[in-house]
PDB file of N, CA and C in Angstrom:
ATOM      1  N   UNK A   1       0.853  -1.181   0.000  1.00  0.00           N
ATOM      2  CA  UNK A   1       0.000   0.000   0.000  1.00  0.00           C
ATOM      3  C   UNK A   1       0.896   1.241   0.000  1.00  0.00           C
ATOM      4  N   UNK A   2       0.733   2.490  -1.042  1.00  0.00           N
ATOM      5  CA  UNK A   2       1.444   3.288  -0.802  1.00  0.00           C
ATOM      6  C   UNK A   2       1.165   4.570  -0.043  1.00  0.00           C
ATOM      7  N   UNK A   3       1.273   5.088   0.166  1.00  0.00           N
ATOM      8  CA  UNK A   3       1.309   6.467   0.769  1.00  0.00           C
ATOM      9  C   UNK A   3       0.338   7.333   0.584  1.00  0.00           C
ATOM     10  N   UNK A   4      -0.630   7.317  -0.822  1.00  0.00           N
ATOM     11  CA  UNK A   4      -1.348   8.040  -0.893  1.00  0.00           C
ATOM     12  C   UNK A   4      -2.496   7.435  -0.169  1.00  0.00           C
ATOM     13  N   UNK A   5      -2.872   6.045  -0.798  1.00  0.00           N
ATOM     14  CA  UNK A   5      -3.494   5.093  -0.240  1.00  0.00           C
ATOM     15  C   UNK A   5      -4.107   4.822   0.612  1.00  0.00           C
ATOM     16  N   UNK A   6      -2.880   4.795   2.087  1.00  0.00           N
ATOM     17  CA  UNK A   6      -2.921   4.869   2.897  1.00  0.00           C
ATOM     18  C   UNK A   6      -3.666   6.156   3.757  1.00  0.00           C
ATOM     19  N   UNK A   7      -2.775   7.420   3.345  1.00  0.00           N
ATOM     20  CA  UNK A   7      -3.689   8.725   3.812  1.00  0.00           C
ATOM     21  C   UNK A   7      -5.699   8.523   3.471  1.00  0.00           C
ATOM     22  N   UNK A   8      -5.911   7.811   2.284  1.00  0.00           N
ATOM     23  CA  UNK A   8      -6.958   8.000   1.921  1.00  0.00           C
ATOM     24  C   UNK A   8      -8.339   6.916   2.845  1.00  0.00           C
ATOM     25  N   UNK A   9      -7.338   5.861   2.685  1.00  0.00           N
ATOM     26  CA  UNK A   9      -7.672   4.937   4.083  1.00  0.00           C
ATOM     27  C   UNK A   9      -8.299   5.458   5.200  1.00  0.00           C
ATOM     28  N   UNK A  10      -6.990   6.241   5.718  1.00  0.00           N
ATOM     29  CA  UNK A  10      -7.487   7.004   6.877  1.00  0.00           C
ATOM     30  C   UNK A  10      -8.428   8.056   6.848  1.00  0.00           C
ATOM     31  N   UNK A  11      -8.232   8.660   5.878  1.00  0.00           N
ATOM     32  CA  UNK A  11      -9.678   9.629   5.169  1.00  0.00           C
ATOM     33  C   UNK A  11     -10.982   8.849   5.763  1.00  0.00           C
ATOM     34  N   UNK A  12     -10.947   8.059   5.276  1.00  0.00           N
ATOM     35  CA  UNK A  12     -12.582   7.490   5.051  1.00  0.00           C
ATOM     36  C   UNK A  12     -12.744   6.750   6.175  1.00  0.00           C
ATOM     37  N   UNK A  13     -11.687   6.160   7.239  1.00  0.00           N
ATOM     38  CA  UNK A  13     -12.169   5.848   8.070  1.00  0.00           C
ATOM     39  C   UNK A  13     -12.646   6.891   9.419  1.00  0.00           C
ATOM     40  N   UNK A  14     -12.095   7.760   9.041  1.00  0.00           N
ATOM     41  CA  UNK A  14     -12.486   9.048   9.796  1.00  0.00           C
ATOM     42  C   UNK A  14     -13.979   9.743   9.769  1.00  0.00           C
ATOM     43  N   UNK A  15     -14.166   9.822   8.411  1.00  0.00           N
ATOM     44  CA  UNK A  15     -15.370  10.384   8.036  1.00  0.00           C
ATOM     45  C   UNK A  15     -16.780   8.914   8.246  1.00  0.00           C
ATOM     46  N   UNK A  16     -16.086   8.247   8.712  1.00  0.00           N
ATOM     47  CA  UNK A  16     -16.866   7.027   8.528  1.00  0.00           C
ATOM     48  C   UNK A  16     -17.433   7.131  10.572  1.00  0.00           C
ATOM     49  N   UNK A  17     -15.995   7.640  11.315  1.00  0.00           N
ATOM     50  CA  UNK A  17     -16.244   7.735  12.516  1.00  0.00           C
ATOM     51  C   UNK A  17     -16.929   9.140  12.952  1.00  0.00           C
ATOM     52  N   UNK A  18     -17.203  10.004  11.851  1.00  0.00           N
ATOM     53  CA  UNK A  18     -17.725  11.253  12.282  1.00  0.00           C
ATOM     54  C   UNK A  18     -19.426  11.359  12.109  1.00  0.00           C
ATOM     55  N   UNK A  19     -19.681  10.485  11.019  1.00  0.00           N
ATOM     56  CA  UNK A  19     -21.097   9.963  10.544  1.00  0.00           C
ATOM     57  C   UNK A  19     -21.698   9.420  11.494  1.00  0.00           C
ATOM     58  N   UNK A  20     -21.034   8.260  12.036  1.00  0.00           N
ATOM     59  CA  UNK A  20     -21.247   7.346  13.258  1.00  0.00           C
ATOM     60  C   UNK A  20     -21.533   8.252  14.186  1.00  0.00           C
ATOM     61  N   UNK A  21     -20.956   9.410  14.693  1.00  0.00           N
ATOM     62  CA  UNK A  21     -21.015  10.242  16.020  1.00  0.00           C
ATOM     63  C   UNK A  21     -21.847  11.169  15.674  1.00  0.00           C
ATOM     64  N   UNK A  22     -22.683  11.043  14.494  1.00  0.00           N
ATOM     65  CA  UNK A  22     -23.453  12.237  13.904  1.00  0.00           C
ATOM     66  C   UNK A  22     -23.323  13.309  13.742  1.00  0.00           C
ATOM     67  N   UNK A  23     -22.336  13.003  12.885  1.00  0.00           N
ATOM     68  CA  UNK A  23     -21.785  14.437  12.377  1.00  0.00           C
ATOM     69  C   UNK A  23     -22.064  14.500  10.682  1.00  0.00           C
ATOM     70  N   UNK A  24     -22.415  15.615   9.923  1.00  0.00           N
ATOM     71  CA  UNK A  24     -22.976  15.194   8.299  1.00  0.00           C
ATOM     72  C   UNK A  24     -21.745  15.822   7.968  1.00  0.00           C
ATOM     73  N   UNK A  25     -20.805  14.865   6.677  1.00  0.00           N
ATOM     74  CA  UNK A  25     -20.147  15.327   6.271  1.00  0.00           C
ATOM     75  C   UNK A  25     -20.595  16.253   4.814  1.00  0.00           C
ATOM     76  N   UNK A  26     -19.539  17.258   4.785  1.00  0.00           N
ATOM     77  CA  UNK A  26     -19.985  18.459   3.943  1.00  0.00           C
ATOM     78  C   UNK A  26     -19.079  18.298   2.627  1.00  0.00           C
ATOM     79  N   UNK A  27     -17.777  18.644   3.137  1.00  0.00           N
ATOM     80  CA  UNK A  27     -16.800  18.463   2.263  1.00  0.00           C
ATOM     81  C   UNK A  27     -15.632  17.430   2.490  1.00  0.00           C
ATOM     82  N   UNK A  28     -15.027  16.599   1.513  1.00  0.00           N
ATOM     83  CA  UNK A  28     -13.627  16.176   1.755  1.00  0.00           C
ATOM     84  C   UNK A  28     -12.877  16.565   0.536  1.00  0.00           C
ATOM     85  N   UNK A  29     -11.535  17.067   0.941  1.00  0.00           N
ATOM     86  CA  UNK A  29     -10.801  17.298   0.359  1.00  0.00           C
ATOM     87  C   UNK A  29     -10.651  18.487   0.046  1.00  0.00           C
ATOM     88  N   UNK A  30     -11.193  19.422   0.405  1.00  0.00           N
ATOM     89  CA  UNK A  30     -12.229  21.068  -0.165  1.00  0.00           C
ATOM     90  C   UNK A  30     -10.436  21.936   0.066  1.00  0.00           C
ATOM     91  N   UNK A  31     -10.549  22.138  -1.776  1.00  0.00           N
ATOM     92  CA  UNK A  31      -8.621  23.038  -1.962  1.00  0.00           C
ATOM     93  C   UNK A  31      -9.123  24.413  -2.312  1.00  0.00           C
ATOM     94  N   UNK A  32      -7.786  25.268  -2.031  1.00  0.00           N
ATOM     95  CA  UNK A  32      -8.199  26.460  -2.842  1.00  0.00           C
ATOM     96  C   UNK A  32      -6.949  26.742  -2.521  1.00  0.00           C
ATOM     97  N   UNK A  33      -6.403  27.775  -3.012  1.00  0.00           N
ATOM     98  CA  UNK A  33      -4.786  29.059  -3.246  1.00  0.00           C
ATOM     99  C   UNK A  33      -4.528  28.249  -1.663  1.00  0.00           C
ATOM    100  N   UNK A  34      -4.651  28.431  -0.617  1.00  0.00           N
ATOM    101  CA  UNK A  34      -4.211  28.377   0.571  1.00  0.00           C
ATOM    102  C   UNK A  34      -3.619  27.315   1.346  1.00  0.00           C
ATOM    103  N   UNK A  35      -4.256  26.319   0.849  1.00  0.00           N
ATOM    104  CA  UNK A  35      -4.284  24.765   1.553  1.00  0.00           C
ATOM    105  C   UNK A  35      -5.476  24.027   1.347  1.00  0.00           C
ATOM    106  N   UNK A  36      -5.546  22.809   1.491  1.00  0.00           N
ATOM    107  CA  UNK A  36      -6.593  21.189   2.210  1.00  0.00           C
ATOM    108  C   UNK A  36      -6.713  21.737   2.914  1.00  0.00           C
ATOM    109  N   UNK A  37      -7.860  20.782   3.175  1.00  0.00           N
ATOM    110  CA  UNK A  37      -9.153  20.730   4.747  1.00  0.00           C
ATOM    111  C   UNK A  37      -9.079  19.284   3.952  1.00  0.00           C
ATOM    112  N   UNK A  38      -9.282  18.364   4.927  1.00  0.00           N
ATOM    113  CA  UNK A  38      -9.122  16.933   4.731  1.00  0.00           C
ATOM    114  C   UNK A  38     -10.531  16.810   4.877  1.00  0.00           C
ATOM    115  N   UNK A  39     -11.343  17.057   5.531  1.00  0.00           N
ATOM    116  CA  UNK A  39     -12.942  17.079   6.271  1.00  0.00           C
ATOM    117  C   UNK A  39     -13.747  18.092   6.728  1.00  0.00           C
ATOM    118  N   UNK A  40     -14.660  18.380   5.831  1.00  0.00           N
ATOM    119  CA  UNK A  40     -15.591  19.234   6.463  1.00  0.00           C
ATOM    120  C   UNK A  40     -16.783  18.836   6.858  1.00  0.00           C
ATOM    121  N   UNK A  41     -17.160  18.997   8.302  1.00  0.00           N
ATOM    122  CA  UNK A  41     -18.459  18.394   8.476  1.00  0.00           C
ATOM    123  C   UNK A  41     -19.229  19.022   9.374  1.00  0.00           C
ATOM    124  N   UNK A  42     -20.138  18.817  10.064  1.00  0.00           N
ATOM    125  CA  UNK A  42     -21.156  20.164  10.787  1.00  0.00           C
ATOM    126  C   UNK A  42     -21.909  19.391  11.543  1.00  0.00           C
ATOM    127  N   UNK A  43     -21.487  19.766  12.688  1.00  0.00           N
ATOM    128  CA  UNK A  43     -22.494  19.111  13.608  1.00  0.00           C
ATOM    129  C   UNK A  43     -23.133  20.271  14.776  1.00  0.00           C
ATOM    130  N   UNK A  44     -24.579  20.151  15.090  1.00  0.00           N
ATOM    131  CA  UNK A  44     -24.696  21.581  16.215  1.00  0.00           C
ATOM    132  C   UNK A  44     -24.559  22.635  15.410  1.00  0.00           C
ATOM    133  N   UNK A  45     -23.846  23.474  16.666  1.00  0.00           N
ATOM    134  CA  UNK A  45     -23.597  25.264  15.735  1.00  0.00           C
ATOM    135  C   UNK A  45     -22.407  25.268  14.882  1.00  0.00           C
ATOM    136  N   UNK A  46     -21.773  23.708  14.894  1.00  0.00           N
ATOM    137  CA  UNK A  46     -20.524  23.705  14.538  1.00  0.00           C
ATOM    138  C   UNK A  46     -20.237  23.761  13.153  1.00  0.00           C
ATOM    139  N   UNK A  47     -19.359  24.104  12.820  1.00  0.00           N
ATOM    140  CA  UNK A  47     -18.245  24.005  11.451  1.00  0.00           C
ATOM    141  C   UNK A  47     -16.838  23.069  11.673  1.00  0.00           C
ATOM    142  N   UNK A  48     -17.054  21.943  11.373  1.00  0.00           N
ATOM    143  CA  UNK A  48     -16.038  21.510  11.757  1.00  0.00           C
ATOM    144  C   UNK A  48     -14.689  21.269  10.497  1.00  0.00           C
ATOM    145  N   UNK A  49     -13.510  21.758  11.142  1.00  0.00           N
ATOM    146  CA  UNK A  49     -12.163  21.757   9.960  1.00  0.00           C
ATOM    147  C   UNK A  49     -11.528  20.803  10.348  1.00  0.00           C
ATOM    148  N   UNK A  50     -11.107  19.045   9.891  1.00  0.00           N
ATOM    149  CA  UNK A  50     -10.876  18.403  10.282  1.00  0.00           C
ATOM    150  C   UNK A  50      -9.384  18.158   9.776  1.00  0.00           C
ATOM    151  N   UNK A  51      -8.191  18.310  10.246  1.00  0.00           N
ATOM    152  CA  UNK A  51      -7.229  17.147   9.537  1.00  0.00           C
ATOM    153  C   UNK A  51      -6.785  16.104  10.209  1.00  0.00           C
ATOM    154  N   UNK A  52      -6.842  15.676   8.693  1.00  0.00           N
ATOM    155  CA  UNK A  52      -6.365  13.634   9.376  1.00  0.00           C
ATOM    156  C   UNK A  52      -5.390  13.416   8.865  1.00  0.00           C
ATOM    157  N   UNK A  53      -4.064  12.866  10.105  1.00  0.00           N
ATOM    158  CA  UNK A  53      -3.055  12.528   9.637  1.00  0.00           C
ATOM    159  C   UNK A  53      -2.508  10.965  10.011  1.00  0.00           C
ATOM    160  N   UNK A  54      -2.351  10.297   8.685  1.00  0.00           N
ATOM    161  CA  UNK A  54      -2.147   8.938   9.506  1.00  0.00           C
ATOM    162  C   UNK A  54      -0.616   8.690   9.152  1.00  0.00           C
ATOM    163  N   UNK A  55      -0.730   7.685  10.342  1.00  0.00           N
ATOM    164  CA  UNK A  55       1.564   7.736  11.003  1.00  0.00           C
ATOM    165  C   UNK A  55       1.154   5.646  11.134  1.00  0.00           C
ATOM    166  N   UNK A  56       2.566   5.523  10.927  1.00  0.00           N
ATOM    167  CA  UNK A  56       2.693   4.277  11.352  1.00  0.00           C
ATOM    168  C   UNK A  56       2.333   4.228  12.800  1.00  0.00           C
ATOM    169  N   UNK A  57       1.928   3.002  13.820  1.00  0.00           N
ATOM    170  CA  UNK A  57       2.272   2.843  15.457  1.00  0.00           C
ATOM    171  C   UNK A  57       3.811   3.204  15.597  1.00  0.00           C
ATOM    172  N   UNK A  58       3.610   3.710  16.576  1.00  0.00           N
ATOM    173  CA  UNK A  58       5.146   3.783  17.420  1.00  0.00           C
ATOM    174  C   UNK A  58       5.916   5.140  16.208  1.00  0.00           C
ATOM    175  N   UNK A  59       5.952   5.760  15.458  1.00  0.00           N
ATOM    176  CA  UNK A  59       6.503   6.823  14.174  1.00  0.00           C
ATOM    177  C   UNK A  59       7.183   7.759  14.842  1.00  0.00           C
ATOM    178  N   UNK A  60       8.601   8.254  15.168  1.00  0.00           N
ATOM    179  CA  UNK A  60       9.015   8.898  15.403  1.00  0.00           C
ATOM    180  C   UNK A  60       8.581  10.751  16.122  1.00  0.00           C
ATOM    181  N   UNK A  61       7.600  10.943  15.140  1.00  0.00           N
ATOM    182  CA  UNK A  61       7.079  12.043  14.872  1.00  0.00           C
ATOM    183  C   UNK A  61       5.093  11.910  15.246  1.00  0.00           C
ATOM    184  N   UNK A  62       4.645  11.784  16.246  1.00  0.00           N
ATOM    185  CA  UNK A  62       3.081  11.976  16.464  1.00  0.00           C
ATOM    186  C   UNK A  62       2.734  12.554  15.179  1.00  0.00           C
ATOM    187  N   UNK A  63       0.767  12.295  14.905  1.00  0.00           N
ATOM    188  CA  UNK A  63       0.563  12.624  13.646  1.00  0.00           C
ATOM    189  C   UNK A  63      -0.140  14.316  14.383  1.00  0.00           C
ATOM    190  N   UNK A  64      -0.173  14.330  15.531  1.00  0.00           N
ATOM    191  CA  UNK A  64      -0.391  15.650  15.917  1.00  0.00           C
ATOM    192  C   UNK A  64       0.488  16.716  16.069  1.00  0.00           C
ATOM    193  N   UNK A  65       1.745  16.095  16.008  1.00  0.00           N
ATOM    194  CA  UNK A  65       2.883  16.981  16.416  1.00  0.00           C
ATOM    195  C   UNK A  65       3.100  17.220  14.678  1.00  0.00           C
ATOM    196  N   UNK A  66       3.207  16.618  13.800  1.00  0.00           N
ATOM    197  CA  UNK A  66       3.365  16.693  11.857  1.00  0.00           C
ATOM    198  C   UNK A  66       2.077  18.083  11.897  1.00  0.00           C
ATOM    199  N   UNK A  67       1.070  18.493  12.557  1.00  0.00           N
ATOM    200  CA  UNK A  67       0.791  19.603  12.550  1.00  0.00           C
ATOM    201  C   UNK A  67       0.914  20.526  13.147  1.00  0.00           C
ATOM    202  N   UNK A  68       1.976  21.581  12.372  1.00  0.00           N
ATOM    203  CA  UNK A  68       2.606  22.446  13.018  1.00  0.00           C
ATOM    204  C   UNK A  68       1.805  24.091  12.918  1.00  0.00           C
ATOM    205  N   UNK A  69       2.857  25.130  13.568  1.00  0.00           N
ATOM    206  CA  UNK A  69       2.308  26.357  13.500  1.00  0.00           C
ATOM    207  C   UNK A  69       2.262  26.596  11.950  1.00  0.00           C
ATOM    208  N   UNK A  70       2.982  26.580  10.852  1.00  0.00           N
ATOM    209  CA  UNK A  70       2.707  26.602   9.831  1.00  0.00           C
ATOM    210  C   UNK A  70       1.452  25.996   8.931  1.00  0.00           C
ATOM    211  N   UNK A  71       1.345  24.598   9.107  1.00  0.00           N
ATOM    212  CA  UNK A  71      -0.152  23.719   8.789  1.00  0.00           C
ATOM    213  C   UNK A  71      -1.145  24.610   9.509  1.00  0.00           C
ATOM    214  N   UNK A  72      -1.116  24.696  10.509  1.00  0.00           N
ATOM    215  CA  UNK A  72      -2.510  25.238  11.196  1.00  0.00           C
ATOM    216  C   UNK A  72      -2.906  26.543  10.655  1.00  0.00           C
ATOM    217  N   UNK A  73      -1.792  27.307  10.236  1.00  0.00           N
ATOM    218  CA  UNK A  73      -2.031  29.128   9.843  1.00  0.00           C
ATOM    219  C   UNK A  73      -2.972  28.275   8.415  1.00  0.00           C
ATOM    220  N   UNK A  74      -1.673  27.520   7.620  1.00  0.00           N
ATOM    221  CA  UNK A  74      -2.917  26.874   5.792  1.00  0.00           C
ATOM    222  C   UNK A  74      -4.263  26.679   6.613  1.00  0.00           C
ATOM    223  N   UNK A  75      -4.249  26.099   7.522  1.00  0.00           N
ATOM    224  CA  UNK A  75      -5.802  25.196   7.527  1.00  0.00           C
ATOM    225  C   UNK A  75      -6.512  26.380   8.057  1.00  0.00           C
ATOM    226  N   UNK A  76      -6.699  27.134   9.050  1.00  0.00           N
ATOM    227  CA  UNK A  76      -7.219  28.083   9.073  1.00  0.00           C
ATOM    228  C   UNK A  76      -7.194  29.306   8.071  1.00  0.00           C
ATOM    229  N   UNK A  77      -6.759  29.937   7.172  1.00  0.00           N
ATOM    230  CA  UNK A  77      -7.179  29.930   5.984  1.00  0.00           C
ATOM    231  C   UNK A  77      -7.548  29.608   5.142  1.00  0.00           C
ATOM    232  N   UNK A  78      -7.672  28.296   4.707  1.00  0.00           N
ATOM    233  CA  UNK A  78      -8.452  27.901   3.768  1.00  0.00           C
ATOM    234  C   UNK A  78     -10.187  27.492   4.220  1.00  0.00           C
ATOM    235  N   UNK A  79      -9.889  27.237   5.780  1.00  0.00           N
ATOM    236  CA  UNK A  79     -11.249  27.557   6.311  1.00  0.00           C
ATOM    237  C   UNK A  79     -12.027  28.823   6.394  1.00  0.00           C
ATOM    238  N   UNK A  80     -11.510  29.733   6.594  1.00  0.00           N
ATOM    239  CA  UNK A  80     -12.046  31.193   6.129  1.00  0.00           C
ATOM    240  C   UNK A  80     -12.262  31.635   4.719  1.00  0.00           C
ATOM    241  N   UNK A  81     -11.106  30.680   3.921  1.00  0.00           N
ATOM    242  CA  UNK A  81     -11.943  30.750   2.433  1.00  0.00           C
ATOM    243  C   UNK A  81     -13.165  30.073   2.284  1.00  0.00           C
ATOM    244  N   UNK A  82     -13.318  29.159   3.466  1.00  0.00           N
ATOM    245  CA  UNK A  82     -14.422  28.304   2.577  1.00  0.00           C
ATOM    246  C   UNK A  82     -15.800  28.975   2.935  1.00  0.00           C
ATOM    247  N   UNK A  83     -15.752  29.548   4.290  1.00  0.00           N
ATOM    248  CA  UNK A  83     -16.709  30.014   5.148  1.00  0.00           C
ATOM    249  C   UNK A  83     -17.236  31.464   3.970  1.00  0.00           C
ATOM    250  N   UNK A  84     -16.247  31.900   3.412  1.00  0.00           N
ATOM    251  CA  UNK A  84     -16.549  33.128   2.735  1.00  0.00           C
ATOM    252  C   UNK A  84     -17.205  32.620   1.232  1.00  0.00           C
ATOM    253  N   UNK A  85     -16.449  31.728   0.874  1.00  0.00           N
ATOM    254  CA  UNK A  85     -17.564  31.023  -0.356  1.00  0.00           C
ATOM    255  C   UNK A  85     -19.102  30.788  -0.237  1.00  0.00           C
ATOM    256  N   UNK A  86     -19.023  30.107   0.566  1.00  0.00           N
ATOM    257  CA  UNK A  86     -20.137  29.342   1.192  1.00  0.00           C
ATOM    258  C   UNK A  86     -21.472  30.111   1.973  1.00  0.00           C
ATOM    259  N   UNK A  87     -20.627  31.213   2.434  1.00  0.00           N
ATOM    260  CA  UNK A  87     -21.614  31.879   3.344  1.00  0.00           C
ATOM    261  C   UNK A  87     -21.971  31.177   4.640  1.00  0.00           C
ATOM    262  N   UNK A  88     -21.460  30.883   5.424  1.00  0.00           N
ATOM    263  CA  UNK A  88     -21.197  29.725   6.650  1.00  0.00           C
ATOM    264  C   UNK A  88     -21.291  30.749   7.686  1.00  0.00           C
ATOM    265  N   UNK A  89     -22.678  30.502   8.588  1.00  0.00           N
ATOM    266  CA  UNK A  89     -22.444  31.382   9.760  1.00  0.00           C
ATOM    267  C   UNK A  89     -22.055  30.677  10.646  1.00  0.00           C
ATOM    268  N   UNK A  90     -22.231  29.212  10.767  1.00  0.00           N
ATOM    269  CA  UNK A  90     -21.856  28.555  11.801  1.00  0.00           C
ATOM    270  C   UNK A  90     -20.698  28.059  12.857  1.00  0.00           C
ATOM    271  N   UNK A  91     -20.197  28.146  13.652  1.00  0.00           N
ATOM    272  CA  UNK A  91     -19.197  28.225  15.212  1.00  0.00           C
ATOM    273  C   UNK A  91     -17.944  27.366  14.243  1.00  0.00           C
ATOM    274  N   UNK A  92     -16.899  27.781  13.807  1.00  0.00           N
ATOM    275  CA  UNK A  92     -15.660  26.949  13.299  1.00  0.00           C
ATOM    276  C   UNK A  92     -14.958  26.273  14.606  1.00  0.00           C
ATOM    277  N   UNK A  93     -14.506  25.494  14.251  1.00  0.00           N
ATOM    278  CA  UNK A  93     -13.661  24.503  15.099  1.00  0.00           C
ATOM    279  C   UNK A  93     -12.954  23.248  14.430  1.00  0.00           C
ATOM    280  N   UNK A  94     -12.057  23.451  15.084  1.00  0.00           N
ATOM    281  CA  UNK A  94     -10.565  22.618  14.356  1.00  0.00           C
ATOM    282  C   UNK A  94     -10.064  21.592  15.147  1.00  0.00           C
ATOM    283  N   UNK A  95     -10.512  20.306  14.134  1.00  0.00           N
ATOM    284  CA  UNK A  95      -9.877  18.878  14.958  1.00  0.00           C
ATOM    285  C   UNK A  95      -9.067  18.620  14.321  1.00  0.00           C
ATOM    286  N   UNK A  96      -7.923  17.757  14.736  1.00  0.00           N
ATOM    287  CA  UNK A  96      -6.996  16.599  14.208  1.00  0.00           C
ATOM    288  C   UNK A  96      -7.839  15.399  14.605  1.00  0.00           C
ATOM    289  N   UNK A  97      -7.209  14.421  13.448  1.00  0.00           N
ATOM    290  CA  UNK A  97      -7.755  12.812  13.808  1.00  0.00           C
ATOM    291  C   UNK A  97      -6.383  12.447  13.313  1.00  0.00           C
ATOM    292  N   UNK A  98      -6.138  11.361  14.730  1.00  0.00           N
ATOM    293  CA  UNK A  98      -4.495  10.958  14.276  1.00  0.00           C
ATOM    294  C   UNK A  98      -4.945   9.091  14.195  1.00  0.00           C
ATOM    295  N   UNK A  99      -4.460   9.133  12.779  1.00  0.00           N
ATOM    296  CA  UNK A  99      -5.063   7.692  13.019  1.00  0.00           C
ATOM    297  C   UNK A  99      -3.799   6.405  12.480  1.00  0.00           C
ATOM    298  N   UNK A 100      -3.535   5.658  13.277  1.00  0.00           N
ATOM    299  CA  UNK A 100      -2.415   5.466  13.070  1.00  0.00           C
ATOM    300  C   UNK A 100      -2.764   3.860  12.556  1.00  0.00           C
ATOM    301  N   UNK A 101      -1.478   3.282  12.051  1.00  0.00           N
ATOM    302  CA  UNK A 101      -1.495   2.040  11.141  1.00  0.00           C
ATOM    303  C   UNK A 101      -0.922   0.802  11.527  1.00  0.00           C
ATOM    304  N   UNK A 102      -0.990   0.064  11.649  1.00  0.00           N
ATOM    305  CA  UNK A 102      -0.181  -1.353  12.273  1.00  0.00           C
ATOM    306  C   UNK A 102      -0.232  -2.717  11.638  1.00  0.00           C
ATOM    307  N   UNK A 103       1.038  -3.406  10.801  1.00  0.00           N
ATOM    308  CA  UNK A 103       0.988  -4.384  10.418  1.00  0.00           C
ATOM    309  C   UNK A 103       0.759  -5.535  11.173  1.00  0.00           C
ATOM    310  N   UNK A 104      -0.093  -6.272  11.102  1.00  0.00           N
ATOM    311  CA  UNK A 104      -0.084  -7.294  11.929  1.00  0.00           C
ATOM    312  C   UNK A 104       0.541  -8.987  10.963  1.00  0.00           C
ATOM    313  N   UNK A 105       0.912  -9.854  11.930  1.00  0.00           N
ATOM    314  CA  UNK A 105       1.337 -10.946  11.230  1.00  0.00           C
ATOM    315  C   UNK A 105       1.362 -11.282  10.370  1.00  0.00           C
ATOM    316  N   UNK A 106      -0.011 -11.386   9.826  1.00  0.00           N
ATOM    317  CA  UNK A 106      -0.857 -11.935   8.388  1.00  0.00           C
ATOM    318  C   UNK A 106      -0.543 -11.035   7.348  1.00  0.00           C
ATOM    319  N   UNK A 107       0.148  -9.819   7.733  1.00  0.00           N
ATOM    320  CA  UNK A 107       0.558  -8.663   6.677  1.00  0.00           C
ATOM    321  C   UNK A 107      -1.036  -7.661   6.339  1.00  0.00           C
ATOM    322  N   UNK A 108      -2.158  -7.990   7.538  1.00  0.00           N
ATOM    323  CA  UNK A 108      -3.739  -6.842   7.059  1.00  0.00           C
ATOM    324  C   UNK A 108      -2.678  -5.656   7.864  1.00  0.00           C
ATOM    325  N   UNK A 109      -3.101  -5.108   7.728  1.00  0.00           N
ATOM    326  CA  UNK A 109      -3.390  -2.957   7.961  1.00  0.00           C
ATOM    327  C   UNK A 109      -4.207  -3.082   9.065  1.00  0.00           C
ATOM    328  N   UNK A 110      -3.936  -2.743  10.441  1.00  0.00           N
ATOM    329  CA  UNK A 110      -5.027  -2.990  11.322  1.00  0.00           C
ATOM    330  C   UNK A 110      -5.150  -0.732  11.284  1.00  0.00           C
ATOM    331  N   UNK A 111      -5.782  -0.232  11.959  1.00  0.00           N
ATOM    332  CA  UNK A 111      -5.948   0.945  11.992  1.00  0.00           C
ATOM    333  C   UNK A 111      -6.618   1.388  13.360  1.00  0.00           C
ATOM    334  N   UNK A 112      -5.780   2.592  14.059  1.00  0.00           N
ATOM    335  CA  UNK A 112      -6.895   2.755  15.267  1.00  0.00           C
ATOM    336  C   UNK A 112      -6.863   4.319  14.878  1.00  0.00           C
ATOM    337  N   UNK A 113      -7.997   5.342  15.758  1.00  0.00           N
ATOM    338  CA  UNK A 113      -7.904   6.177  15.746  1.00  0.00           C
ATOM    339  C   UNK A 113      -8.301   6.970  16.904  1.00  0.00           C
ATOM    340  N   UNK A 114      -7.527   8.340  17.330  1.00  0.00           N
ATOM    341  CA  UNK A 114      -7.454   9.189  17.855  1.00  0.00           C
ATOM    342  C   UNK A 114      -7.873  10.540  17.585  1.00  0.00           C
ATOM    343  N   UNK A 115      -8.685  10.930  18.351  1.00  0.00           N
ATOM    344  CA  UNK A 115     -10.002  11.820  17.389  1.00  0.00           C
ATOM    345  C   UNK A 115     -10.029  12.839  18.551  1.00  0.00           C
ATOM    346  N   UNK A 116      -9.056  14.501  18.482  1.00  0.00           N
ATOM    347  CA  UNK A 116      -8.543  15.724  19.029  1.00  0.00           C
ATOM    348  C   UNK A 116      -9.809  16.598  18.619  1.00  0.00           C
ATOM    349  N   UNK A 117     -10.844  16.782  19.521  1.00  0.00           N
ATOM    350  CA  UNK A 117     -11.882  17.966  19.035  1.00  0.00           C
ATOM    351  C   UNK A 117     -10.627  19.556  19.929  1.00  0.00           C
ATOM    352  N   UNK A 118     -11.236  20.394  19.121  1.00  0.00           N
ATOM    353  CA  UNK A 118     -10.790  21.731  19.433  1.00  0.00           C
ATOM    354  C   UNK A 118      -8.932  21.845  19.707  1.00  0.00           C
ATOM    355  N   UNK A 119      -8.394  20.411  18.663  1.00  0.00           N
ATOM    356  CA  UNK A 119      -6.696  20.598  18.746  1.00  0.00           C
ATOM    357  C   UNK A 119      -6.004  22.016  18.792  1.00  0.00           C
ATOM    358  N   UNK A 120      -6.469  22.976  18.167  1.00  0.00           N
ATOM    359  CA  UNK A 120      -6.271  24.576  18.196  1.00  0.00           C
ATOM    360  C   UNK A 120      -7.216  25.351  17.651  1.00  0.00           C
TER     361      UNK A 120
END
């Protein structure tokens, strides 16, 4: 499995855990001049700006710590682009989902995830 793959994996198992918690997803993938938003979805008064970053178990580098002061300035701009497209009055708020990957014996992809409401 390569790399993109994998991120996309984790994509959908995310949005798969946000549905579940009743949350309606809006957008994935939503680009413009600024940066990704991996997930947009709305739950309540909310606007939710989701990124999902998936890391091997045990990865040197947390998939929360791979979002830095730089990522967060993109993602919060491109969330204010979207809010201004869109016309979005609703409460923004910014999660990480760190969802990480683990080979097991048999060589499957096992996957768990870690799901940061209000990461910054």
């Amino acid at each position: 499995m390569n790399i993109g793959e994998t991120g996309r994996n984790g994509e959908t198992r995310v949005a798969a855990f946000l549905r579940k918690s009743g949350y309606k997803i809006v957008k994935r993938n939503y680009q413009c001049r600024y940066g990704e938003i991996d997930i947009i979805a709305e739950k309540d008064e909310y606007i939710v700006f989701v990124e999902v970053k998936t890391r091997k178990k045990n990865s040197l580098i947390s998939p929360m710590e791979a979002v830095d002061g730089f990522k967060k300035q993109r993602i919060i701009y491109t969330a204010q682009d979207y809010m201004m497209k869109t016309d979005c009055s609703l409460q923004p708020r910014f999660d990480v989902a760190e969802v990480f990957t683990e080979q097991s014996i048999d060589k499957k992809i096992k996957y768990s995830l870690n799901y940061i409401k209000n990461a910054f």
